[in-house]
C-alpha atoms as a PDB file:
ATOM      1  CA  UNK A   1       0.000   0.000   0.000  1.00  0.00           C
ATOM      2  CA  UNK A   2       1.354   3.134  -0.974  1.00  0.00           C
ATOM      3  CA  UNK A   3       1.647   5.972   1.439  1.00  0.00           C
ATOM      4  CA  UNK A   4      -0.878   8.335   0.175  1.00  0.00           C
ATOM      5  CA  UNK A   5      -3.254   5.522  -0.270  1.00  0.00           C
ATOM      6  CA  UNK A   6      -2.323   5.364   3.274  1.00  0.00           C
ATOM      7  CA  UNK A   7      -2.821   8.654   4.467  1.00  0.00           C
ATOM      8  CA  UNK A   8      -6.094   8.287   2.025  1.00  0.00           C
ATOM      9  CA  UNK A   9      -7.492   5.309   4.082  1.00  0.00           C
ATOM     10  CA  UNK A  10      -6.906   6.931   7.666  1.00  0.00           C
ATOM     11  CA  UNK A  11      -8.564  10.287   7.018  1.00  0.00           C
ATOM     12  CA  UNK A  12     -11.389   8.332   5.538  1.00  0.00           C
ATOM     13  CA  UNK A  13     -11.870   6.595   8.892  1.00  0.00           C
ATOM     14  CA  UNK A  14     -11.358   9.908  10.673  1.00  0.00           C
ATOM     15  CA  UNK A  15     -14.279  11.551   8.640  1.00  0.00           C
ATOM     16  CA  UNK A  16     -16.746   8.509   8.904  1.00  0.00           C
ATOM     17  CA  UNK A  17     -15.826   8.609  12.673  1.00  0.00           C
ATOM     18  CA  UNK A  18     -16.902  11.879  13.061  1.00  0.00           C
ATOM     19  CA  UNK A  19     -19.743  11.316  10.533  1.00  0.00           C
ATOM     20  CA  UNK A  20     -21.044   8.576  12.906  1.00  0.00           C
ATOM     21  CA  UNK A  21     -20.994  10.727  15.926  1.00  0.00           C
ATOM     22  CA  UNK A  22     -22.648  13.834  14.665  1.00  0.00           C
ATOM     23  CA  UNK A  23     -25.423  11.660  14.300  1.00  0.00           C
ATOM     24  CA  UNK A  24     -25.554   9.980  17.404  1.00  0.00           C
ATOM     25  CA  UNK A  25     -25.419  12.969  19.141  1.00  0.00           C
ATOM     26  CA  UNK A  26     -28.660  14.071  16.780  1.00  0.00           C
ATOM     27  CA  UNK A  27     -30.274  10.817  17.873  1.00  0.00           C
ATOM     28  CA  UNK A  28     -29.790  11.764  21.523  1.00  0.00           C
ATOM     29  CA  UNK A  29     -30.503  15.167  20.495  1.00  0.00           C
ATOM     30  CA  UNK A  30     -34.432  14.123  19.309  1.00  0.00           C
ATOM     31  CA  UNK A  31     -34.834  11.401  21.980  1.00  0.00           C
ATOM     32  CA  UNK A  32     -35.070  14.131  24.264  1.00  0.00           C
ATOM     33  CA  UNK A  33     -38.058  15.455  22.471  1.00  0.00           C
ATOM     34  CA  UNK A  34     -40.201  12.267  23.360  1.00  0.00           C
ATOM     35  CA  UNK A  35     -38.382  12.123  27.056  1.00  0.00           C
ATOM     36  CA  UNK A  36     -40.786  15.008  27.025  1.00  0.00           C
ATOM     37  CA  UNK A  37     -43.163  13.716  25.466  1.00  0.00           C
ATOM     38  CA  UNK A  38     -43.308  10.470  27.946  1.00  0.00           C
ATOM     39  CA  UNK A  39     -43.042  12.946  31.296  1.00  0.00           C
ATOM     40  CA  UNK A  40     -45.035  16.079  29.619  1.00  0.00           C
ATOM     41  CA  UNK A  41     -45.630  17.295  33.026  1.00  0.00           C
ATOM     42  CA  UNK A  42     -42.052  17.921  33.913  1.00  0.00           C
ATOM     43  CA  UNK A  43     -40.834  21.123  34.368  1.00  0.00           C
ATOM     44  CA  UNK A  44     -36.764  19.230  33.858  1.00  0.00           C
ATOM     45  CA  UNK A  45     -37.480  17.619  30.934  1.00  0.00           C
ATOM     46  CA  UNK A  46     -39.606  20.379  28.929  1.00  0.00           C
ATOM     47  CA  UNK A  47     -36.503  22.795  29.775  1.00  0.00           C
ATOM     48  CA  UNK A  48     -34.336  20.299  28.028  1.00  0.00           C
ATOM     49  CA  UNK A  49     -36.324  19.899  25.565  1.00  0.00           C
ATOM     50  CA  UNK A  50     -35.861  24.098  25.174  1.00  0.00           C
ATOM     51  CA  UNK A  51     -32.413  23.752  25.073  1.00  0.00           C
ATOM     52  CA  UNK A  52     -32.382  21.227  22.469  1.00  0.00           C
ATOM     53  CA  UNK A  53     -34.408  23.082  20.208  1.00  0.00           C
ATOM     54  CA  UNK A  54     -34.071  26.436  18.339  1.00  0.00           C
ATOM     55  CA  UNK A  55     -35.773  29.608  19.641  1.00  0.00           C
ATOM     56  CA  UNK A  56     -37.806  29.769  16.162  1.00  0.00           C
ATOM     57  CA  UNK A  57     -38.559  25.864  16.205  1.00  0.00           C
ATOM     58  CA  UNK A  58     -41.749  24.873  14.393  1.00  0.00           C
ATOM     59  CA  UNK A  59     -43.905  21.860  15.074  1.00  0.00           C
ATOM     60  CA  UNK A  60     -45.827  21.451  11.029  1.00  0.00           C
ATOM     61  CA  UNK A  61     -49.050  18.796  11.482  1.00  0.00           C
ATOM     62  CA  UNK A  62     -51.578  20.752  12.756  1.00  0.00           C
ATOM     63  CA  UNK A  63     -54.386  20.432  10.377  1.00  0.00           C
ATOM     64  CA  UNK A  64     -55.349  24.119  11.314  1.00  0.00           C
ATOM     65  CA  UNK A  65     -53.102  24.835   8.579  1.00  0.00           C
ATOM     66  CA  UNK A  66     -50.972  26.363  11.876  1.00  0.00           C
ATOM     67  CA  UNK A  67     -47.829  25.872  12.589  1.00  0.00           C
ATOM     68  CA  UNK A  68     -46.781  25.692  16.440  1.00  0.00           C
ATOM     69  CA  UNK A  69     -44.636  27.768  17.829  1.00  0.00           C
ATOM     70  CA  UNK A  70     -42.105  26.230  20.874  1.00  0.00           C
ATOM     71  CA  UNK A  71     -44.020  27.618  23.646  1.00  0.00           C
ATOM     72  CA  UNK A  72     -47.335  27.095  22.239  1.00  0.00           C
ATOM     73  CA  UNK A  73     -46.423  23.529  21.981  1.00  0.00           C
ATOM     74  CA  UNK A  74     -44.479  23.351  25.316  1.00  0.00           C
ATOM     75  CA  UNK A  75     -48.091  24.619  26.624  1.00  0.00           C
ATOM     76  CA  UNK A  76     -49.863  21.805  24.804  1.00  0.00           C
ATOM     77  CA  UNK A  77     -47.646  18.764  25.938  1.00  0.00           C
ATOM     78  CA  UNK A  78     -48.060  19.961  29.500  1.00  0.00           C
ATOM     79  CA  UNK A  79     -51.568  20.144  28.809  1.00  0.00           C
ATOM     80  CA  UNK A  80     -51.227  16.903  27.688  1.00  0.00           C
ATOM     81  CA  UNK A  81     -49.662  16.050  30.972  1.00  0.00           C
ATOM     82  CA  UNK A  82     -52.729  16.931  32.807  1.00  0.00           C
ATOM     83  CA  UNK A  83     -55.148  15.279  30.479  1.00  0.00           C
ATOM     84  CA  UNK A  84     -53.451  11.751  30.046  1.00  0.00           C
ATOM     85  CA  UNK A  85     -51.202  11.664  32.940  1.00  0.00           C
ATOM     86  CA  UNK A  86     -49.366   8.140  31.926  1.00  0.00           C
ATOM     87  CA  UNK A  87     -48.940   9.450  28.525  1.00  0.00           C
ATOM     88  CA  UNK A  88     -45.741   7.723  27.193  1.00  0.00           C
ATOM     89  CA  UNK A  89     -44.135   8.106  23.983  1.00  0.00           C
ATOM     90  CA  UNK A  90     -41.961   4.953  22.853  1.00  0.00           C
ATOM     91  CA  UNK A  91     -39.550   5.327  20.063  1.00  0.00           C
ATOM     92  CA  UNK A  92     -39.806   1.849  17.848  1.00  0.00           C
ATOM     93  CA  UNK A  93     -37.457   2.962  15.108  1.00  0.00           C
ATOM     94  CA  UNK A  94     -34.745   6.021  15.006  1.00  0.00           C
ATOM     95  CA  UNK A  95     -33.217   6.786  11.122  1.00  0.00           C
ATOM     96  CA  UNK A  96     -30.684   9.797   9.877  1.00  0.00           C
ATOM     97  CA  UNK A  97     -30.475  10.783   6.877  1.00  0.00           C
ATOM     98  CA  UNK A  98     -28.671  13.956   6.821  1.00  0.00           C
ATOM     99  CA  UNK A  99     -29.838  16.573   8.776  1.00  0.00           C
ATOM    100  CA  UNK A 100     -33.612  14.945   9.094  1.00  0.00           C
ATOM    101  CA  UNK A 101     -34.223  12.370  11.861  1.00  0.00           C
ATOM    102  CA  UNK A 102     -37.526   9.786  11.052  1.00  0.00           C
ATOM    103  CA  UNK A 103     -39.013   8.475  14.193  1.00  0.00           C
ATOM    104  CA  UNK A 104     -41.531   5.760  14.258  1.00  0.00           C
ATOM    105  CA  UNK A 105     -42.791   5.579  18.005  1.00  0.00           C
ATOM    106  CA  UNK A 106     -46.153   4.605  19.745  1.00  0.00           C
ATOM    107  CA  UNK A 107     -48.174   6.716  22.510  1.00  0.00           C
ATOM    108  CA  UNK A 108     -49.877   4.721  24.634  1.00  0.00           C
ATOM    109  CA  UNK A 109     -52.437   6.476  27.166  1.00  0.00           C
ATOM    110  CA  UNK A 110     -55.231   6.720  29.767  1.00  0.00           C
ATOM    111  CA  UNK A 111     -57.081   9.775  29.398  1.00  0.00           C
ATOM    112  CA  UNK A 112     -58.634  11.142  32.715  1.00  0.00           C
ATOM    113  CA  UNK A 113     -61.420  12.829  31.098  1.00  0.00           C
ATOM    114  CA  UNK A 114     -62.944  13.264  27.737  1.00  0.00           C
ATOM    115  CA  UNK A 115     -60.118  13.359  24.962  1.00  0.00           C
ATOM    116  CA  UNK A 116     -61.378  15.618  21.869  1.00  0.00           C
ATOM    117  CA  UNK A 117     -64.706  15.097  22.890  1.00  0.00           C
ATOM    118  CA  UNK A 118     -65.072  11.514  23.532  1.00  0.00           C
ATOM    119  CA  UNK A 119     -65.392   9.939  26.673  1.00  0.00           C
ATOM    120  CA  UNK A 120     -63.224   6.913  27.321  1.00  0.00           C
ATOM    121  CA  UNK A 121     -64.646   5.889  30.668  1.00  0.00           C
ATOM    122  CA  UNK A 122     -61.172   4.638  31.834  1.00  0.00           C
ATOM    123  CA  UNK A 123     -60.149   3.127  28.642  1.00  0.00           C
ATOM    124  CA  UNK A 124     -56.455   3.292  27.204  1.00  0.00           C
ATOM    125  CA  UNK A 125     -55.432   3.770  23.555  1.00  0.00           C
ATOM    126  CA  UNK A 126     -52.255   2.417  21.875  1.00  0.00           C
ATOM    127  CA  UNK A 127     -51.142   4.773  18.481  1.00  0.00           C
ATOM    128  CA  UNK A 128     -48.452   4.679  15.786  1.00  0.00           C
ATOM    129  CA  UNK A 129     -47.053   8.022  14.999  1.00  0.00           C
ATOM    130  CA  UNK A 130     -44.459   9.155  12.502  1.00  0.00           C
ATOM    131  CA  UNK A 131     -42.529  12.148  13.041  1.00  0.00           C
ATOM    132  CA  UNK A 132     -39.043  13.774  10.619  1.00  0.00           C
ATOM    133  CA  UNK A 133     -36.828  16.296  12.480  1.00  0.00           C
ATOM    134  CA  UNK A 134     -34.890  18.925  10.829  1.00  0.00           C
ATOM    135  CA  UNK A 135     -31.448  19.389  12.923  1.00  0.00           C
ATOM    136  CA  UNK A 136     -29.375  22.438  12.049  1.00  0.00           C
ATOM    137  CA  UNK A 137     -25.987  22.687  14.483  1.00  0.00           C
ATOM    138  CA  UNK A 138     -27.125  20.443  17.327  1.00  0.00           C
ATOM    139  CA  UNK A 139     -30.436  21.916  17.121  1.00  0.00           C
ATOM    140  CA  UNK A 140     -34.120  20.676  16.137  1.00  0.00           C
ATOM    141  CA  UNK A 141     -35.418  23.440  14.307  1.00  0.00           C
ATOM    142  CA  UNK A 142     -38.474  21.745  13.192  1.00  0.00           C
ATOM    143  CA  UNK A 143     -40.789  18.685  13.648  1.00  0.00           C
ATOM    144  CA  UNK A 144     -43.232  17.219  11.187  1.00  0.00           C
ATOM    145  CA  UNK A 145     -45.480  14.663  12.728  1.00  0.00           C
ATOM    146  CA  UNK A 146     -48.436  12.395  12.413  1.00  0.00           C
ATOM    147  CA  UNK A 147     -50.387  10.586  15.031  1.00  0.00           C
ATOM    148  CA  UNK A 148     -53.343   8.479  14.530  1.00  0.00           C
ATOM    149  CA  UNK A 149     -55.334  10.714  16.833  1.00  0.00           C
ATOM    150  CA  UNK A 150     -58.390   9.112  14.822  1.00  0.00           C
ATOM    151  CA  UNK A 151     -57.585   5.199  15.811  1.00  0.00           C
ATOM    152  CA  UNK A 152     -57.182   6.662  19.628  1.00  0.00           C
ATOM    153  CA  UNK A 153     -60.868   8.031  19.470  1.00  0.00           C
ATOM    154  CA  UNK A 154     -61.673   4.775  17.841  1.00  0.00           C
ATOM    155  CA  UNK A 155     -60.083   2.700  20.726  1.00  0.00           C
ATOM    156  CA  UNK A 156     -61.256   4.952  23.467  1.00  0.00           C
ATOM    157  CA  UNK A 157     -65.243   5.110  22.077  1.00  0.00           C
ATOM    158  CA  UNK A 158     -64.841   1.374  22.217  1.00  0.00           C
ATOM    159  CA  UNK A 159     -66.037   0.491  18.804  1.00  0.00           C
END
């Protein structure tokens, strides 16, 4: 082997090193988003969700057509928190591509009271949800998501 295929080889490894952790530290980056998610009554863990995210972060999935600002959604999880106390938020599948993160988790829940207008009477519901975040320097700057919202009401009207 010739020296600069040498030379070649190692910084190769170097870069795919680094390559590798950038985006393990994204990973850990948007796990923290569903730690919140899973304890969205915690002052600790919506902070670090804050500092994980950017100021002008944007959660896109509303079908209002709105787009959520940080603290409106903040305001909603711990909302959340109050509503479906044992919410929990388990990430199945984690994938990088880039700067975009794809998540495929399940919420699981009990709601404590009527949950977009239906009544569960103590029942729980179990939901897929897909979700791509957009990292830019350590930071989520936005989150697209879906959650089968519909199959929960389905679950919790017991039909």
């Amino acid at each position: 082997m010739t020296q600069l295929t040498k030379i070649f080889t190692a910084a190769l490894l170097v870069l795919m090193s680094i390559t590798n952790l950038a985006q393990a530290d994204d990973k850990a980056t948007v796990q923290t988003f569903y730690d919140f998610l899973s304890n969205p009554s915690s002052e600790d863990h919506a902070a670090a969700f804050m500092a994980v995210s950017t100021e002008d972060w944007e959660s896109i999935g509303d079908y209002s057509g709105q787009n959520k600002t940080r603290d409106a959604f903040v305001g909603q999880v711990g909302g959340f928190g109050k509503l479906i106390p044992d919410l929990k938020w388990d990430v199945q599948d984690m994938h990088q591509d880039g700067n975009n993160i794809t998540v495929r988790s399940r919420a699981t829940g009990t709601p404590a009271g009527p949950l977009f207008g239906v009544d569960g009477e103590g029942r729980s519901f179990d939901i897929m949800t897909i979700d791509i975040h957009t990292i830019e320097n350590g930071k989520i700057i936005r989150s697209y998501h879906v959650e089968d919202w519909a199959g929960a009401l389905k679950q919790l009207s017991g039909s």
